[in-house]
C-alpha atoms as a PDB file:
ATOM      1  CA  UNK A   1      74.295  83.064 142.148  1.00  0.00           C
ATOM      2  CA  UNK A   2      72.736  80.714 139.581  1.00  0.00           C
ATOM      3  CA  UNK A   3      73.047  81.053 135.962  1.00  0.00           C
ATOM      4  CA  UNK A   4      69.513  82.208 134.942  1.00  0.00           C
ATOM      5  CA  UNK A   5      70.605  85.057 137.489  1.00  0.00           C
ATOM      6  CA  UNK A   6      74.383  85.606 136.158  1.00  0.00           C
ATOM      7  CA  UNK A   7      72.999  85.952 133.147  1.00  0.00           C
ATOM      8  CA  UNK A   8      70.287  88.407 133.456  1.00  0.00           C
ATOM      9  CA  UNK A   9      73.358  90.437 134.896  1.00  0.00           C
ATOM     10  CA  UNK A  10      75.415  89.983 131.987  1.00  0.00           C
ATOM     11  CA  UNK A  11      72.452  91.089 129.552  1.00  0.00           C
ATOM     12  CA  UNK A  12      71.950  94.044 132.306  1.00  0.00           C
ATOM     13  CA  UNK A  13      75.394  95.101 132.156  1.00  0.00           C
ATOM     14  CA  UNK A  14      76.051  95.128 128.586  1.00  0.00           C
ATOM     15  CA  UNK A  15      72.795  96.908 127.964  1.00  0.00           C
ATOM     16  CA  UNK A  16      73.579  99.642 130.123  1.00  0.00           C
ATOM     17  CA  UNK A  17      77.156 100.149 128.232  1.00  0.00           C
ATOM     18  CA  UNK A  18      75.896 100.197 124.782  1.00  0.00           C
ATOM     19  CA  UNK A  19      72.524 102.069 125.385  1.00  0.00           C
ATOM     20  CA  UNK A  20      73.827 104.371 128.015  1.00  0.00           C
ATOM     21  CA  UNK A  21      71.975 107.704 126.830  1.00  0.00           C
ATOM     22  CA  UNK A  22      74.962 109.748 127.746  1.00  0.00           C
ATOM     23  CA  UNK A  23      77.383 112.202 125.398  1.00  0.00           C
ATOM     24  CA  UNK A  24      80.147 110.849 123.888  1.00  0.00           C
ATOM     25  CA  UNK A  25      83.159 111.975 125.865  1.00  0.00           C
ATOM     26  CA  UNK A  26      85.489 114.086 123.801  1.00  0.00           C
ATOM     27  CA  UNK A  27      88.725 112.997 123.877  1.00  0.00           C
ATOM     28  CA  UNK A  28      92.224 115.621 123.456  1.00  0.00           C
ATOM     29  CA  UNK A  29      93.626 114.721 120.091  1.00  0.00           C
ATOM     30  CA  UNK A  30      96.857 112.861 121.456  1.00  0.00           C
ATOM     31  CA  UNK A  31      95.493 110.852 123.862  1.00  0.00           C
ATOM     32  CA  UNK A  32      92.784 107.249 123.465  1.00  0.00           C
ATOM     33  CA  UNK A  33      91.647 108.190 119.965  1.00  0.00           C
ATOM     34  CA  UNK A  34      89.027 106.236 119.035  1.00  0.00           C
ATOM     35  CA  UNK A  35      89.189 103.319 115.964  1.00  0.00           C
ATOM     36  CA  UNK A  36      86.078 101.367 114.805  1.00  0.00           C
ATOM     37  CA  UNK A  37      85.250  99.333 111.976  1.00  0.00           C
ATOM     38  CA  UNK A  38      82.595 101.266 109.725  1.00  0.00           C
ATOM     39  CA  UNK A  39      79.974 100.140 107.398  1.00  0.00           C
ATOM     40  CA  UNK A  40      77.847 102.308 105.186  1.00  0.00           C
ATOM     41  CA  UNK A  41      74.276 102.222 107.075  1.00  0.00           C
ATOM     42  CA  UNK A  42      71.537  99.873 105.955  1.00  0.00           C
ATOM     43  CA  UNK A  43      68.580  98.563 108.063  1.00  0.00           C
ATOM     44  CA  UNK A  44      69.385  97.140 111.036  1.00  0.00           C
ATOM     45  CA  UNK A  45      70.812  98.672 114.805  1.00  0.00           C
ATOM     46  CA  UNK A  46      73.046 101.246 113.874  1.00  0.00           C
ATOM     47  CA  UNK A  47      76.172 100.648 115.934  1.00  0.00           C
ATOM     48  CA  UNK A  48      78.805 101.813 113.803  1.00  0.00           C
ATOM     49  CA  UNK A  49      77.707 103.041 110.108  1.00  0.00           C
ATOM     50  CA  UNK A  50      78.010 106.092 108.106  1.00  0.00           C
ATOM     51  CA  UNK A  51      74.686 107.416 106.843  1.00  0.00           C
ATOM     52  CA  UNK A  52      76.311 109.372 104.423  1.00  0.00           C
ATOM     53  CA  UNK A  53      79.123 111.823 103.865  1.00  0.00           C
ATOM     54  CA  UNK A  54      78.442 113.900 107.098  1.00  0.00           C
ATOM     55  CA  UNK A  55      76.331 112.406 109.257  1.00  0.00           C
ATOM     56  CA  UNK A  56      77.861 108.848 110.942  1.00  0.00           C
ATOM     57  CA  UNK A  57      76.621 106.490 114.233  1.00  0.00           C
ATOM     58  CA  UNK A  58      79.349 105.924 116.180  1.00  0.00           C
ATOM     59  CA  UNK A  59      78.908 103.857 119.165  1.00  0.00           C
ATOM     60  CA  UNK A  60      75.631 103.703 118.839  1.00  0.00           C
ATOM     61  CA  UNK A  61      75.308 107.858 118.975  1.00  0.00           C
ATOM     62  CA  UNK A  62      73.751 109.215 115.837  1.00  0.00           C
ATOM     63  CA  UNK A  63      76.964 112.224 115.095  1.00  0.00           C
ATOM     64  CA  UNK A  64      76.705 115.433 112.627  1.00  0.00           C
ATOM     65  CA  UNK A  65      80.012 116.436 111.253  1.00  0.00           C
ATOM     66  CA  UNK A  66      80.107 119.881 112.453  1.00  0.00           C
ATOM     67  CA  UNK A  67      82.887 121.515 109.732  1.00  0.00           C
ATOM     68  CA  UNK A  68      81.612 120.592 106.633  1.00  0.00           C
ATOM     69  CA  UNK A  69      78.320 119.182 104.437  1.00  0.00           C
ATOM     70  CA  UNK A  70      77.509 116.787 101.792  1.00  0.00           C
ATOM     71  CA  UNK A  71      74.930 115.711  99.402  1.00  0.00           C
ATOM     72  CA  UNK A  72      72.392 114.268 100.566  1.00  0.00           C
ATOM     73  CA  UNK A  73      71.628 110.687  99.217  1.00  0.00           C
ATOM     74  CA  UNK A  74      67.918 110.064 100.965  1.00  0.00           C
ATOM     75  CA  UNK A  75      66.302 112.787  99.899  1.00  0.00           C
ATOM     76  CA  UNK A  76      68.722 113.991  96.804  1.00  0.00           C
ATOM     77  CA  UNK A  77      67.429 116.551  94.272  1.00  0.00           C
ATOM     78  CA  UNK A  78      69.057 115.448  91.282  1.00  0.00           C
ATOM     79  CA  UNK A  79      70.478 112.402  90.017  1.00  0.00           C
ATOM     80  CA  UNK A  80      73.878 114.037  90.260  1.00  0.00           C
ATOM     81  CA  UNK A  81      73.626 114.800  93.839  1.00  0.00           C
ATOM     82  CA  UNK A  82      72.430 111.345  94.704  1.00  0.00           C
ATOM     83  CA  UNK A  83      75.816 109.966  92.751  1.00  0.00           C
ATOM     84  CA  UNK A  84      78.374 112.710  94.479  1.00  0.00           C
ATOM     85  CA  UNK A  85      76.412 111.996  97.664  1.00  0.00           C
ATOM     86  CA  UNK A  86      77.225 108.171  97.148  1.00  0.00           C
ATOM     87  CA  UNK A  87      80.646 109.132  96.831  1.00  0.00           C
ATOM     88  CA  UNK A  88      80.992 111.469  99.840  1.00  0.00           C
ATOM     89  CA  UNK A  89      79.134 108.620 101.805  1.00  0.00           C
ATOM     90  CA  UNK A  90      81.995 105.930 100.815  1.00  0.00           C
ATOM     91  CA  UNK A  91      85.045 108.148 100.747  1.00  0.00           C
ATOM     92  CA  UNK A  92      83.996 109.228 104.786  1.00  0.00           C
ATOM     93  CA  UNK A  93      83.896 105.356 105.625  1.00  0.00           C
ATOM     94  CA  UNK A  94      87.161 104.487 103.830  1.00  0.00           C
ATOM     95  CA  UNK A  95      88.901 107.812 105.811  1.00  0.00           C
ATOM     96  CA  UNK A  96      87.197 106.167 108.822  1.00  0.00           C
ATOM     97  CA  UNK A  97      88.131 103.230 108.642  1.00  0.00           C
ATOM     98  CA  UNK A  98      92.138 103.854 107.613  1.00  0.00           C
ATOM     99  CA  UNK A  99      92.758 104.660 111.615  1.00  0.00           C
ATOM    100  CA  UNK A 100      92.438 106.055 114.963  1.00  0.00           C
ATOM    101  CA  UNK A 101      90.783 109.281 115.254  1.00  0.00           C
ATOM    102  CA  UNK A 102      89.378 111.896 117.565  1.00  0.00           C
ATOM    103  CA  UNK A 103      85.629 113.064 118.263  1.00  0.00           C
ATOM    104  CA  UNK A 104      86.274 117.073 118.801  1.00  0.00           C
ATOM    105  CA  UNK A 105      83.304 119.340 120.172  1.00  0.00           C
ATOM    106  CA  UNK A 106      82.343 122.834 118.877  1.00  0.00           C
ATOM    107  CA  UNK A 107      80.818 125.238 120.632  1.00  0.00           C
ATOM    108  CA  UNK A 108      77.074 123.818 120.622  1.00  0.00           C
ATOM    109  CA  UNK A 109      76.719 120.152 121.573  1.00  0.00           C
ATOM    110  CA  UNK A 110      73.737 119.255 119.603  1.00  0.00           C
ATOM    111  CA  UNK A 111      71.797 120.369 116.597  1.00  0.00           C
ATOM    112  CA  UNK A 112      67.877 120.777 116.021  1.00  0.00           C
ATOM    113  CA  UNK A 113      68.055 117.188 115.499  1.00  0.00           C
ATOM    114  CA  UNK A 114      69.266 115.795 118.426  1.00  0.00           C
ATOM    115  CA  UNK A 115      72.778 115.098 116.305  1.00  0.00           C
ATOM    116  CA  UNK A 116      76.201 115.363 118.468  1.00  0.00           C
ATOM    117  CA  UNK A 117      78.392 117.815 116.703  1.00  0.00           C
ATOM    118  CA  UNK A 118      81.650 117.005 116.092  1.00  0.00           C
ATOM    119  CA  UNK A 119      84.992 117.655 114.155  1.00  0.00           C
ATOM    120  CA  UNK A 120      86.214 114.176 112.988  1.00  0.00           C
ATOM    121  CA  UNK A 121      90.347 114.529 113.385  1.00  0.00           C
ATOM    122  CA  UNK A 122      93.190 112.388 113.172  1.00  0.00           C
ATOM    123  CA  UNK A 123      96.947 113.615 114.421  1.00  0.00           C
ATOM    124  CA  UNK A 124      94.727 117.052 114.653  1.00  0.00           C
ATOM    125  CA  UNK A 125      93.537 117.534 110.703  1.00  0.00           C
ATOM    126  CA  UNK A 126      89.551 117.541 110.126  1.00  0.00           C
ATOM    127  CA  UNK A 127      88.812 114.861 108.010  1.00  0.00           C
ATOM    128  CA  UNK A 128      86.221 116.854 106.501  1.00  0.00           C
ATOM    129  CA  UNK A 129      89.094 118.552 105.217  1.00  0.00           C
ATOM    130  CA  UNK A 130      90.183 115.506 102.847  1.00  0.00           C
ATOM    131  CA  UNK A 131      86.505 115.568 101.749  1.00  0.00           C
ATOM    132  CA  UNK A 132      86.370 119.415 100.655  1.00  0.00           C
ATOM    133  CA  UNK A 133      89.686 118.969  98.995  1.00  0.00           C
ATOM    134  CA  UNK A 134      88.235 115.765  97.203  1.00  0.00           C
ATOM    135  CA  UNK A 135      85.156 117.778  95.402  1.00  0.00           C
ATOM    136  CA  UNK A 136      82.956 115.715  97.999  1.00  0.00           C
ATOM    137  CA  UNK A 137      81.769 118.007 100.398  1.00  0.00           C
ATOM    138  CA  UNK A 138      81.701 121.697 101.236  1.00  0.00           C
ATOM    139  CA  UNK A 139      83.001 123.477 104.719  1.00  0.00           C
ATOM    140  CA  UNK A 140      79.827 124.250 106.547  1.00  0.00           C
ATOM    141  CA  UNK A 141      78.222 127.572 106.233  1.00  0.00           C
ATOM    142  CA  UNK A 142      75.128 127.574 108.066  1.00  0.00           C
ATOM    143  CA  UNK A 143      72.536 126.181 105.457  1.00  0.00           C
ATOM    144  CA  UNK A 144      72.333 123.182 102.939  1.00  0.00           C
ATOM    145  CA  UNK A 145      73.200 123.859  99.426  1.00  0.00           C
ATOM    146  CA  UNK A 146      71.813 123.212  96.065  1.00  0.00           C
ATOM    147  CA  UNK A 147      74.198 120.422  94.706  1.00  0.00           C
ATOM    148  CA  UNK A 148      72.036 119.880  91.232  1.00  0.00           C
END
């Protein structure tokens, strides 16, 4: 095999790993957790980013956190909202980014989006948790709320 041809195979291979259309596998809690450097999402391929303080891409899979919700800093209401949603956006990427941690399902896979849901965990605590604790973010209940 020449190189023109090894590396077409290369480019082929690693294409097929990082744009493999696929779900994420879920992982048990105690076993491979996953650990990735996070930035906060800008333009660009979004690999590994948080858009903002419960919505991340994580491998290249745009993910919903499924337990809890944030203000929203695209489209915010208020100035207020637009400065906590700042914060919730930050604080998730600093919790990311302290260690290892899980990708656990909930009972639907997706949301009218296309999202994957998931509960964000490490040692088996929701870091959405740390968030509602922190002011930043509220446990999920269904609908988005008025944060003005």
């Amino acid at each position: 095999m020449g190189w023109g041809a090894f590396a077409a195979l290369c480019a082929a291979v690693f294409a097929a790993i990082w744009f493999y259309d696929g779900p994420l596998p879920v992982r048990a809690a105690t076993t491979d957790p996953y650990r990735t450097d996070f930035s906060v999402c800008g333009y660009g391929p979004r690999i590994n980013c948080v858009v903002d303080g419960d919505t991340i891409w994580h491998r290249g899979r745009k993910i919903r956190i499924a337990d809890i919700n944030t203000p929203e800093v695209s489209d915010p209401a208020c100035d207020a909202e637009a400065a906590l949603g700042r914060r919730a956006t930050y604080r998730l990427r600093e919790l990311l980014n302290t260690g290892a941690f899980d990708l656990e399902s909930i009972d639907r896979a997706t949301d009218r989006y296309g999202r994957q849901l998931r509960v964000v965990t490490r040692e088996g605590e929701s870091l959405g948790n740390t968030l509602v604790a922190e002011g930043l973010a509220e446990r999920w209940q269904g609908y988005k709320r008025n944060w003005c």
